[in-house]
C-alpha atoms as a PDB file:
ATOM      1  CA  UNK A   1     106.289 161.973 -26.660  1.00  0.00           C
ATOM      2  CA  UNK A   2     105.764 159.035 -24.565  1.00  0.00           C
ATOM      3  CA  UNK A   3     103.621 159.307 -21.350  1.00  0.00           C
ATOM      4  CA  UNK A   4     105.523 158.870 -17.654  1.00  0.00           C
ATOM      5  CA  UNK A   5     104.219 155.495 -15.364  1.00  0.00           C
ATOM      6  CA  UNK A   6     101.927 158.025 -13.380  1.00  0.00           C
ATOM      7  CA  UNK A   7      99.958 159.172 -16.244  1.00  0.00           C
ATOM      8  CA  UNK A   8      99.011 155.153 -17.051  1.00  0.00           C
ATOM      9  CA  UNK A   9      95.390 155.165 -16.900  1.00  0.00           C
ATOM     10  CA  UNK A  10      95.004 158.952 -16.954  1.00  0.00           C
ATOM     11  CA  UNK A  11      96.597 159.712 -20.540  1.00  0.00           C
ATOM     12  CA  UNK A  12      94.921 162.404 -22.850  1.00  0.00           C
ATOM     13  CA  UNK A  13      96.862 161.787 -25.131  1.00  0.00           C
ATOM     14  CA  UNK A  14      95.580 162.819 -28.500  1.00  0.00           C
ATOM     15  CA  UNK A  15      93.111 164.941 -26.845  1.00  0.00           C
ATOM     16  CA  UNK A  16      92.645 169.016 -27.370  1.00  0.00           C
ATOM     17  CA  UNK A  17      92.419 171.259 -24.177  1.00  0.00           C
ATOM     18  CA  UNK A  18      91.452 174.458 -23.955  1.00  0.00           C
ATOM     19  CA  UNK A  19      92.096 176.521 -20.397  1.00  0.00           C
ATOM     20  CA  UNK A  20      91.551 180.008 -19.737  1.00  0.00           C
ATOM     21  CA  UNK A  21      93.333 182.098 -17.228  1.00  0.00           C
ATOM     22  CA  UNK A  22      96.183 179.684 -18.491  1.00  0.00           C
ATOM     23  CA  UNK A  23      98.963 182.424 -18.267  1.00  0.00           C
ATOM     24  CA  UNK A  24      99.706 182.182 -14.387  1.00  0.00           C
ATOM     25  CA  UNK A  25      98.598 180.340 -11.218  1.00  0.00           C
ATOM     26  CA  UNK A  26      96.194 177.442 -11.440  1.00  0.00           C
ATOM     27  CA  UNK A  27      95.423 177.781 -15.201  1.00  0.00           C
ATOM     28  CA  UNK A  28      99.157 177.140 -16.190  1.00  0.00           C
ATOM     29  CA  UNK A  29      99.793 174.366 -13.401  1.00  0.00           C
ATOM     30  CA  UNK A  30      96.523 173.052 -15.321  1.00  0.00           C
ATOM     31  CA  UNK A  31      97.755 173.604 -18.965  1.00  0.00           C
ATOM     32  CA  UNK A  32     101.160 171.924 -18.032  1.00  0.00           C
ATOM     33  CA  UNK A  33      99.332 168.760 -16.844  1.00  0.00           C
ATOM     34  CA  UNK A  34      97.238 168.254 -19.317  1.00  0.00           C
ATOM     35  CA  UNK A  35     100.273 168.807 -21.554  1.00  0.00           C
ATOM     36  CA  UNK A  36     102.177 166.671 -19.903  1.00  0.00           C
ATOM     37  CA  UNK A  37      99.636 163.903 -19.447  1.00  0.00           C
ATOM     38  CA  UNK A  38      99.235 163.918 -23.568  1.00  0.00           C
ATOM     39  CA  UNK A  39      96.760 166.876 -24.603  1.00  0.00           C
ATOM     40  CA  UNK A  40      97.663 169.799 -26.272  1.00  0.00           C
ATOM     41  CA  UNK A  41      96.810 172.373 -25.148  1.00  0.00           C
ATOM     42  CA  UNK A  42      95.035 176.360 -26.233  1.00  0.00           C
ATOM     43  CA  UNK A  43      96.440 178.751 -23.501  1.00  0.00           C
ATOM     44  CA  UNK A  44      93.747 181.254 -23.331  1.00  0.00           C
ATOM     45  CA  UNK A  45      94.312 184.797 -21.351  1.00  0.00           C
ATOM     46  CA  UNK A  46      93.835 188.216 -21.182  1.00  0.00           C
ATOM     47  CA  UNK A  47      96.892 189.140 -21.835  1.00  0.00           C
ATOM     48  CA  UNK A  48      98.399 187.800 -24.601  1.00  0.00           C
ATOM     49  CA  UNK A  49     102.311 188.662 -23.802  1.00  0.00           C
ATOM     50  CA  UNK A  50     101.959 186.150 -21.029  1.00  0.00           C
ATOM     51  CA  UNK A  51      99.936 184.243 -22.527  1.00  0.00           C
ATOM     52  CA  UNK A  52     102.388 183.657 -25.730  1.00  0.00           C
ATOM     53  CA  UNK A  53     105.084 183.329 -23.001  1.00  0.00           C
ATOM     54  CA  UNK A  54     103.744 180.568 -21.270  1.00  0.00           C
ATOM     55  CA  UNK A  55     102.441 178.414 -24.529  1.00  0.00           C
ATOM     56  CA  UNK A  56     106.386 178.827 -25.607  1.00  0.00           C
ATOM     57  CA  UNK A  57     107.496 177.587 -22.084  1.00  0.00           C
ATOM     58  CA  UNK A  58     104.723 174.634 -23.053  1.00  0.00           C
ATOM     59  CA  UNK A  59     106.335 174.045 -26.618  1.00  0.00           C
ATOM     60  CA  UNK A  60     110.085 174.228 -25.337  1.00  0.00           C
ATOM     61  CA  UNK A  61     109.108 171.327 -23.130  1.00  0.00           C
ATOM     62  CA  UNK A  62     107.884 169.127 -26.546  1.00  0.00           C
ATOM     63  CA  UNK A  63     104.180 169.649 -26.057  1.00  0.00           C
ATOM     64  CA  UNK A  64     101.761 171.295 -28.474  1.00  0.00           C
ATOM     65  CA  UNK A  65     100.717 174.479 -27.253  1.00  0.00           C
ATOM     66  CA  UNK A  66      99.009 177.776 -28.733  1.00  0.00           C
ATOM     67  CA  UNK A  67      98.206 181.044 -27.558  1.00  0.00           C
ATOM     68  CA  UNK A  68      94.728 182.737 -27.517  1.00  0.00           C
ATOM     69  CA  UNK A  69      94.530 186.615 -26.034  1.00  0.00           C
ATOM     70  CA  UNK A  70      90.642 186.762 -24.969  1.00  0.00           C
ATOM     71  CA  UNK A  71      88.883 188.110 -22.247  1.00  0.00           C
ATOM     72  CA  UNK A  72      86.326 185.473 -21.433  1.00  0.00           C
ATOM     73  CA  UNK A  73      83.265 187.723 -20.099  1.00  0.00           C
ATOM     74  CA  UNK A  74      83.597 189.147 -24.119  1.00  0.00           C
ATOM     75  CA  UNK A  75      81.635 187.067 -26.332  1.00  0.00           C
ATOM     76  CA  UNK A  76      83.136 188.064 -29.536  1.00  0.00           C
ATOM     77  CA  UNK A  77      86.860 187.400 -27.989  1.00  0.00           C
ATOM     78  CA  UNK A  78      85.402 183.642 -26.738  1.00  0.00           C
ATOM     79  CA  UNK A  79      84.074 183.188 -30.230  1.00  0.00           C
ATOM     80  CA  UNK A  80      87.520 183.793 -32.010  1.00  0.00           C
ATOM     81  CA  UNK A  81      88.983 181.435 -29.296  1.00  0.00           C
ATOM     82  CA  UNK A  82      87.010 178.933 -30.340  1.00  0.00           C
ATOM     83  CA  UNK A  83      87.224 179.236 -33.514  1.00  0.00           C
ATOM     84  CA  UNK A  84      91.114 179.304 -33.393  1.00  0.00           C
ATOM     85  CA  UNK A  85      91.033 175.823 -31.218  1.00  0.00           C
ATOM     86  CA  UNK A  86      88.755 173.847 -34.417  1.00  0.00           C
ATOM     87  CA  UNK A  87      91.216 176.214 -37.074  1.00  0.00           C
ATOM     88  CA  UNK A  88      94.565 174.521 -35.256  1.00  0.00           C
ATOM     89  CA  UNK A  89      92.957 171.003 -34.538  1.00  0.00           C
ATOM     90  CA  UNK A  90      89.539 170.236 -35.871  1.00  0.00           C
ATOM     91  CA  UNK A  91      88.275 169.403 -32.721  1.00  0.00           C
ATOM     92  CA  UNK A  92      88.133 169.856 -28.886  1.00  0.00           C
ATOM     93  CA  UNK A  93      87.598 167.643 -25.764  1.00  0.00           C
ATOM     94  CA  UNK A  94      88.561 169.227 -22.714  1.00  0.00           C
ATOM     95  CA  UNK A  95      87.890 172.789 -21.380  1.00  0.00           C
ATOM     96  CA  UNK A  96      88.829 174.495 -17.940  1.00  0.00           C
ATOM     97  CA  UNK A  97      87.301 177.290 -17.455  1.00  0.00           C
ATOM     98  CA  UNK A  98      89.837 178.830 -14.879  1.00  0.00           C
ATOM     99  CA  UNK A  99      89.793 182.103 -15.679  1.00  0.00           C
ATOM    100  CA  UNK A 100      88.830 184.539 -12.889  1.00  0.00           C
ATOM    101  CA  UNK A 101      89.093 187.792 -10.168  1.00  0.00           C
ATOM    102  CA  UNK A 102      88.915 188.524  -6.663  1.00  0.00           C
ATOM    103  CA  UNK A 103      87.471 191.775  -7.337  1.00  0.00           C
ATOM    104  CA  UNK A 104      86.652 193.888  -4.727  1.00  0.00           C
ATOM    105  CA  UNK A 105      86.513 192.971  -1.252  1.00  0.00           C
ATOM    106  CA  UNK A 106      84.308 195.490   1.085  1.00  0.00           C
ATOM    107  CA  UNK A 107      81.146 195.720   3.298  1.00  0.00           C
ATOM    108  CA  UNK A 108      78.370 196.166   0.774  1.00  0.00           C
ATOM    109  CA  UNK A 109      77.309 199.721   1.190  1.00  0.00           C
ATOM    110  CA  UNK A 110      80.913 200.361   0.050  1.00  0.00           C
ATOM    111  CA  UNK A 111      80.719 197.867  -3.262  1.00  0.00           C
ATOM    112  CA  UNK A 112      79.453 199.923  -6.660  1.00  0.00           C
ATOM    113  CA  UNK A 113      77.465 198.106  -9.199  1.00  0.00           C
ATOM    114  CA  UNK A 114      80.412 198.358 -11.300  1.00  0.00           C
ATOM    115  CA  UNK A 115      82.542 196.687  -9.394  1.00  0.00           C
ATOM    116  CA  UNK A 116      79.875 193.807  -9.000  1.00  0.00           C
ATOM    117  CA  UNK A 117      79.812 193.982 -12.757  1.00  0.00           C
ATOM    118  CA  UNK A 118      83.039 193.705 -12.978  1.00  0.00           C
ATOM    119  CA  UNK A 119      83.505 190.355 -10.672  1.00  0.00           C
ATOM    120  CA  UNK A 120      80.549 188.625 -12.395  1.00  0.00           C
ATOM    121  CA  UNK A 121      81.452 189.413 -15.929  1.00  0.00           C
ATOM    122  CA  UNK A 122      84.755 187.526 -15.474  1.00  0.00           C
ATOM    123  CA  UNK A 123      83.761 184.699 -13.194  1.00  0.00           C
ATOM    124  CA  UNK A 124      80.235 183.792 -13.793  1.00  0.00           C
ATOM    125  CA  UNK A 125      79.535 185.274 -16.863  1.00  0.00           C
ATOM    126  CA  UNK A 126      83.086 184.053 -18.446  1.00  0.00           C
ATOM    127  CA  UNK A 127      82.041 180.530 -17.194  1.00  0.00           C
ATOM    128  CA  UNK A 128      78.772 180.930 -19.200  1.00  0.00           C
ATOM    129  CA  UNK A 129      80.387 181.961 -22.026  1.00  0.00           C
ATOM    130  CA  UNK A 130      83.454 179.798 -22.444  1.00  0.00           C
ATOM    131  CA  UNK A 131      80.874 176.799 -22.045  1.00  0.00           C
ATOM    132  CA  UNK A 132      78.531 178.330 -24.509  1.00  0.00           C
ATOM    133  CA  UNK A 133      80.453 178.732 -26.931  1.00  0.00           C
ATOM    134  CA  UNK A 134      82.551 175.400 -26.794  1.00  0.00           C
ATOM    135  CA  UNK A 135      79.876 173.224 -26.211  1.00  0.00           C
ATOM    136  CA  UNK A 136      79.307 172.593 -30.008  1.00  0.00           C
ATOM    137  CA  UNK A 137      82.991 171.249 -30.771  1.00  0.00           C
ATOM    138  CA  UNK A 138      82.347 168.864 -27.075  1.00  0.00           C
ATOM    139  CA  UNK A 139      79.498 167.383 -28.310  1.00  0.00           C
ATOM    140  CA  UNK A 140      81.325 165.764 -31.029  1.00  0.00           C
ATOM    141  CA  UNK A 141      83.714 163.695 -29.143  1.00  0.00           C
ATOM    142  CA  UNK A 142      81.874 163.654 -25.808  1.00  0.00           C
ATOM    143  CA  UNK A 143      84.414 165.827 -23.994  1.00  0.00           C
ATOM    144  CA  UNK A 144      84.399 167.445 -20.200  1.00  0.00           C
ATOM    145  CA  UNK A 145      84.036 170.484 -18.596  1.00  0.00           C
ATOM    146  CA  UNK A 146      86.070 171.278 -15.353  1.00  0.00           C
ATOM    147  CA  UNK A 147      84.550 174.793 -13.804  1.00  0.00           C
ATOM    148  CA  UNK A 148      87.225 176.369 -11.170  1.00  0.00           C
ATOM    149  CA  UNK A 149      84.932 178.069  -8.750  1.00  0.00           C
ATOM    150  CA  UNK A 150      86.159 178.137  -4.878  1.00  0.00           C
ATOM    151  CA  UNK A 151      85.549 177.092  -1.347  1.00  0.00           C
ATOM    152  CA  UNK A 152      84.349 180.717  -0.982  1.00  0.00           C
ATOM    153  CA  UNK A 153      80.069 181.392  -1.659  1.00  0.00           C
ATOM    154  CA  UNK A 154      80.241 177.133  -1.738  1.00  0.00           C
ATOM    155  CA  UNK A 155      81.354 175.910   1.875  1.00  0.00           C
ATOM    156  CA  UNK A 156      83.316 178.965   3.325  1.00  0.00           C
ATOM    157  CA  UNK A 157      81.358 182.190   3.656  1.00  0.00           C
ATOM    158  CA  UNK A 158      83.952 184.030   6.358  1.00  0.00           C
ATOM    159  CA  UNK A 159      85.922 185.986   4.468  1.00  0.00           C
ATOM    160  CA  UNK A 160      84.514 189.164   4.861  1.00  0.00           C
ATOM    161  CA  UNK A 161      83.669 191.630   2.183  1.00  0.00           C
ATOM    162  CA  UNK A 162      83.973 188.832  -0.606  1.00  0.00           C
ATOM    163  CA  UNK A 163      80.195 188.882  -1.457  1.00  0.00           C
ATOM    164  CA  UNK A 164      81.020 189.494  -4.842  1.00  0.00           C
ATOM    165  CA  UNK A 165      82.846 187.018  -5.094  1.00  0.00           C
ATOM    166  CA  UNK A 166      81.360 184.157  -3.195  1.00  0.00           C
ATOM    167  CA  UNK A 167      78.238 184.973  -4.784  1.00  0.00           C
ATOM    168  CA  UNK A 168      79.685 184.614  -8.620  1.00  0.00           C
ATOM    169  CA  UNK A 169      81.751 180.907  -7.482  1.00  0.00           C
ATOM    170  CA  UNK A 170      78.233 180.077  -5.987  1.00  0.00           C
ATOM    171  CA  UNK A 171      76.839 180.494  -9.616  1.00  0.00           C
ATOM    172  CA  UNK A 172      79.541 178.733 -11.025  1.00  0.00           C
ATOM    173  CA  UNK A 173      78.693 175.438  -9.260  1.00  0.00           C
ATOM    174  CA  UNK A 174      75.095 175.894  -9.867  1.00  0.00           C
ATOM    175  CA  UNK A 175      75.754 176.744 -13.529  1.00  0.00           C
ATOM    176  CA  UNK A 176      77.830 173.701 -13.828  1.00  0.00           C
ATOM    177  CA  UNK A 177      75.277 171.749 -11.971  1.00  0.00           C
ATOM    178  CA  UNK A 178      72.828 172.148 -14.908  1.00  0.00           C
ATOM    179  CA  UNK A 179      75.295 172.007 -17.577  1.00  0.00           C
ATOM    180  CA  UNK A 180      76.053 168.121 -16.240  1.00  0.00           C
ATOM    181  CA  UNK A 181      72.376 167.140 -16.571  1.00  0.00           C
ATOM    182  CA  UNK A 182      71.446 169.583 -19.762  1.00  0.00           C
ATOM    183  CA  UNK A 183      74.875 168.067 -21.940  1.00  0.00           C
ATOM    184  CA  UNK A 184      75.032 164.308 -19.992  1.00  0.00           C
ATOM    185  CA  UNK A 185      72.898 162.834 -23.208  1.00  0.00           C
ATOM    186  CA  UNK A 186      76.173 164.113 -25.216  1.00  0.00           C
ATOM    187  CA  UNK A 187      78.418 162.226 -23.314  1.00  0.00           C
ATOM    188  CA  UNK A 188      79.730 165.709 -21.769  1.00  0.00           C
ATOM    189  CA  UNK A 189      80.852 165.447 -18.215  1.00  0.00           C
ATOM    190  CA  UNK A 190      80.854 168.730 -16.452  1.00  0.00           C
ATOM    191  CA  UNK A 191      82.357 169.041 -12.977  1.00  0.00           C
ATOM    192  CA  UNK A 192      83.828 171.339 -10.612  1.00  0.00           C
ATOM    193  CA  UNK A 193      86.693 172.010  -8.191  1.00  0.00           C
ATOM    194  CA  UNK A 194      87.085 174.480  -5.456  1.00  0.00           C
ATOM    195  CA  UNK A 195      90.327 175.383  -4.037  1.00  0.00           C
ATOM    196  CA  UNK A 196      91.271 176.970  -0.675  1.00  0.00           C
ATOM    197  CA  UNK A 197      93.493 179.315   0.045  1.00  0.00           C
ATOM    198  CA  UNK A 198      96.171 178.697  -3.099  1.00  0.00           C
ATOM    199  CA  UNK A 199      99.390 180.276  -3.298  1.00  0.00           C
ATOM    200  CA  UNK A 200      98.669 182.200  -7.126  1.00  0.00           C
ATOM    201  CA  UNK A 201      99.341 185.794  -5.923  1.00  0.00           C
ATOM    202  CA  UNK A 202      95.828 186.713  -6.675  1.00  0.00           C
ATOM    203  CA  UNK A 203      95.572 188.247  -3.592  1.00  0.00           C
ATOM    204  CA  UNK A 204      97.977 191.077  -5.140  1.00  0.00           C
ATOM    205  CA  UNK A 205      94.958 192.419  -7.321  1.00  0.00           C
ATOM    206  CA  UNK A 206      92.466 191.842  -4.612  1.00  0.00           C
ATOM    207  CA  UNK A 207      91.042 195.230  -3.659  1.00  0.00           C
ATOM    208  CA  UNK A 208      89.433 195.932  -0.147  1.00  0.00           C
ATOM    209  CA  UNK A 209      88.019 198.619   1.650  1.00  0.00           C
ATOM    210  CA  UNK A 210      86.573 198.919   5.203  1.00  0.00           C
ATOM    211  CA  UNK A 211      86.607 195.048   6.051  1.00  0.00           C
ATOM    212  CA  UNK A 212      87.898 195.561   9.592  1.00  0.00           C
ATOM    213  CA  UNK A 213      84.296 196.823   9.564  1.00  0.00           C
ATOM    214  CA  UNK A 214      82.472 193.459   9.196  1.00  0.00           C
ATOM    215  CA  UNK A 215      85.198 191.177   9.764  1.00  0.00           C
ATOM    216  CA  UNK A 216      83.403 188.335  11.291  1.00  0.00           C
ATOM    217  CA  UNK A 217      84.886 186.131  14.833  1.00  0.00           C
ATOM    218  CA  UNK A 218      85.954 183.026  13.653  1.00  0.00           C
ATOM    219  CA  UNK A 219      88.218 180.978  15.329  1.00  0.00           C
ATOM    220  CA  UNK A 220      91.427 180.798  12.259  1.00  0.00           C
ATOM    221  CA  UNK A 221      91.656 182.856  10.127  1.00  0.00           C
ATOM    222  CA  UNK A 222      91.897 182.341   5.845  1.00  0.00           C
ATOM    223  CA  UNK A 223      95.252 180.200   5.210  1.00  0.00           C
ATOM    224  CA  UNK A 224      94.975 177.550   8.016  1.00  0.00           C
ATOM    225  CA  UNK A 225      94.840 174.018   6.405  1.00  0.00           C
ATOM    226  CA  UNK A 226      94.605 171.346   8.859  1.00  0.00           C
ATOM    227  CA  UNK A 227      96.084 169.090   6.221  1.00  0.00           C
ATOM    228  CA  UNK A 228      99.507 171.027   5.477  1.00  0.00           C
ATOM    229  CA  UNK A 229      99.457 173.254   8.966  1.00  0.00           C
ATOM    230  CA  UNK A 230     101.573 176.747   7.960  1.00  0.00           C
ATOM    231  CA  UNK A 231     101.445 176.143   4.486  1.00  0.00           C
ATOM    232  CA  UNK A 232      98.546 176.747   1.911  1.00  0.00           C
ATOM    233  CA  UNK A 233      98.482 174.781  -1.313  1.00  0.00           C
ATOM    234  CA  UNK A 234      99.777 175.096  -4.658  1.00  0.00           C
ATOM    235  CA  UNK A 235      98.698 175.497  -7.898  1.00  0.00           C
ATOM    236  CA  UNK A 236      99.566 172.177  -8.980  1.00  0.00           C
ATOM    237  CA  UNK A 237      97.566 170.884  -6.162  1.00  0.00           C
ATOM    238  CA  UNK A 238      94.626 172.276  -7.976  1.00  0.00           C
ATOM    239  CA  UNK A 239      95.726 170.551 -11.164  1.00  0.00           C
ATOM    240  CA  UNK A 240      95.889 167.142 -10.127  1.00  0.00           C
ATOM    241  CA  UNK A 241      92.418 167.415  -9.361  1.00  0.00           C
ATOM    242  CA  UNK A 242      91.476 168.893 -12.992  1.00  0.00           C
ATOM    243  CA  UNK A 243      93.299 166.371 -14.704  1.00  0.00           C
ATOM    244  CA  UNK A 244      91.687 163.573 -13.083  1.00  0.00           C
ATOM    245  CA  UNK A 245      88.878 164.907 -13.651  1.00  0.00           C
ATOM    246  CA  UNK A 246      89.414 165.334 -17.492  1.00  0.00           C
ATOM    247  CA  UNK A 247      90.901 161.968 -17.517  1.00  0.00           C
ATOM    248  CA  UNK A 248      89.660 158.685 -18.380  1.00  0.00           C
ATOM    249  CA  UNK A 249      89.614 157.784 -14.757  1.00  0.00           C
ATOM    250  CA  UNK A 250      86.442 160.285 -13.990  1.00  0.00           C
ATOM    251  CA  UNK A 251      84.438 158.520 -16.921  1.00  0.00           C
ATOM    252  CA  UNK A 252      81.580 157.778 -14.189  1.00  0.00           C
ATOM    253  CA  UNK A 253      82.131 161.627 -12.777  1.00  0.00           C
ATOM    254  CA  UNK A 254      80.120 164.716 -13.355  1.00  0.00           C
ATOM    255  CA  UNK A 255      77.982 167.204 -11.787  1.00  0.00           C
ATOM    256  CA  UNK A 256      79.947 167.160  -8.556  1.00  0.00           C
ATOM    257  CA  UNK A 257      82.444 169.799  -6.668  1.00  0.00           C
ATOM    258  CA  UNK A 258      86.274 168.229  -6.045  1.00  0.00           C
ATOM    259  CA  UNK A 259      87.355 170.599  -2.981  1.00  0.00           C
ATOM    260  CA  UNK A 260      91.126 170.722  -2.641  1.00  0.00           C
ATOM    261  CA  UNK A 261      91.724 172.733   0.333  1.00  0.00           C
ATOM    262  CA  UNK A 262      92.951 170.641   2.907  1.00  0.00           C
ATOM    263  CA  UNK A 263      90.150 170.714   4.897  1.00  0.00           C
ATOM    264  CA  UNK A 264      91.087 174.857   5.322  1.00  0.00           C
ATOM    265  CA  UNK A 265      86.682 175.124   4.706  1.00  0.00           C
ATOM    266  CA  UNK A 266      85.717 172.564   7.056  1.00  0.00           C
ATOM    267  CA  UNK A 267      87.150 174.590   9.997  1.00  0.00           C
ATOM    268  CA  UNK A 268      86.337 178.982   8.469  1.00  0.00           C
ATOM    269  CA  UNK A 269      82.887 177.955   6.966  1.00  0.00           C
END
């Protein structure tokens, strides 16, 4: 189908994307832009009822979508993902690796190893492995990487309890970091974004315990964006920035952080 005016100069079309996490928030805003913008697209997710759902919401708008169930700190279940993408299409250019948990929020007497284990298998380790393991199919038509990491453990580190956390989307820039120089003779660009406060309903699995404990003064508080005062941003907010940055119009981009917060880190860091 053809491309609308605002996609001129940022059109993937005939290009194969793969994002994890694609069933909800960010990762679907993500997989319908890319769509949307010409790609199609492999909806990887955990659960596979939503993600199936959402690659048929995908397909009943005319784009080419397919569903992958995988959990992405499982390195068998990123294997068969893989695999399924160069089954379907023989190829792949684009990845997001969106996929990812709050975990536990609490002071860190009060965090067990296997809740650390828990955060870092699916947002650091999931990174790692989603790269890994896609990296051969990228180097054959120079494709890029988008990592979704997070203002938190990168320019924000007031939200009290989330060391976990911070400390695996800290990792995920560095990790990209060295993935833009190690794959840059490829023609791989590898770059990251980190939103703010986003408006995903993530916050409804977040578990926390004790953080009035260690709840640090600062002067606002987590959801004030100077940009879009009483509001925090959207999913699609997010996207924009991951398309562009798959898109023809980053060609010179890699190895750097997009944050798309509104400024929200510039005032709780």
């Amino acid at each position: 189908m053809s491309q609308p005016a605002d996609f001129v100069g940022g059109s993937l079309a005939g290009q194969i994307a793969l994002v994890t996490g694609a069933a909800s928030g960010i990762g679907f805003a993500t997989a319908t832009l890319l769509a949307r913008a010409g790609a199609a697209v492999a909806l990887v997710d955990k659960s596979s009822a939503e993600a199936h759902a959402a690659a048929r919401t995908l397909r009943a708008g005319g784009h080419d979508a397919v569903a992958v169930r995988a959990d992405v700190g499982s390195a068998k279940d990123m294997i068969r993902a893989i695999a399924a993408v160069q089954k379907r299409w023989r190829r792949l250019d684009l990845v997001v690796a969106n996929a990812g948990v709050n975990g536990l929020w609490a002071p860190v007497e009060d965090i067990e190893e296997r809740a650390w284990d828990e955060t870092m298998a699916t947002n650091l380790k999931g990174t790692f492995l989603t790269i890994k393991h896609a990296v051969p199919l990228l180097k054959r038509s120079a494709g890029a990487i988008v990592v979704v990491a997070s203002v938190n453990g990168t320019r924000m580190f007031s939200n009290a309890g989330a060391s976990a956390y911070a400390t695996s989307k800290g990792g995920q820039v560095a990790f990209a970091r060295m993935m833009a120089l190690e794959l840059a003779r490829f023609g791989i660009r590898v770059n990251t974004v980190c939103p703010g406060s986003t408006n995903t309903g993530i916050f409804s699995t977040t578990r926390q315990r004790h953080l009035a404990r260690i709840r640090p003064v600062v002067r606002f508080g987590r959801g004030h964006v100077p940009l879009t005062p009483g509001k925090i941003g959207t999913p699609e907010n997010v996207a924009g920035a991951i398309w562009y940055l798959c898109s023809p119009l980053a060609a010179h981009v890699t190895g750097t952080e997009v944050y798309v917060d509104g400024a929200e880190s510039l005032l709780c860091g």
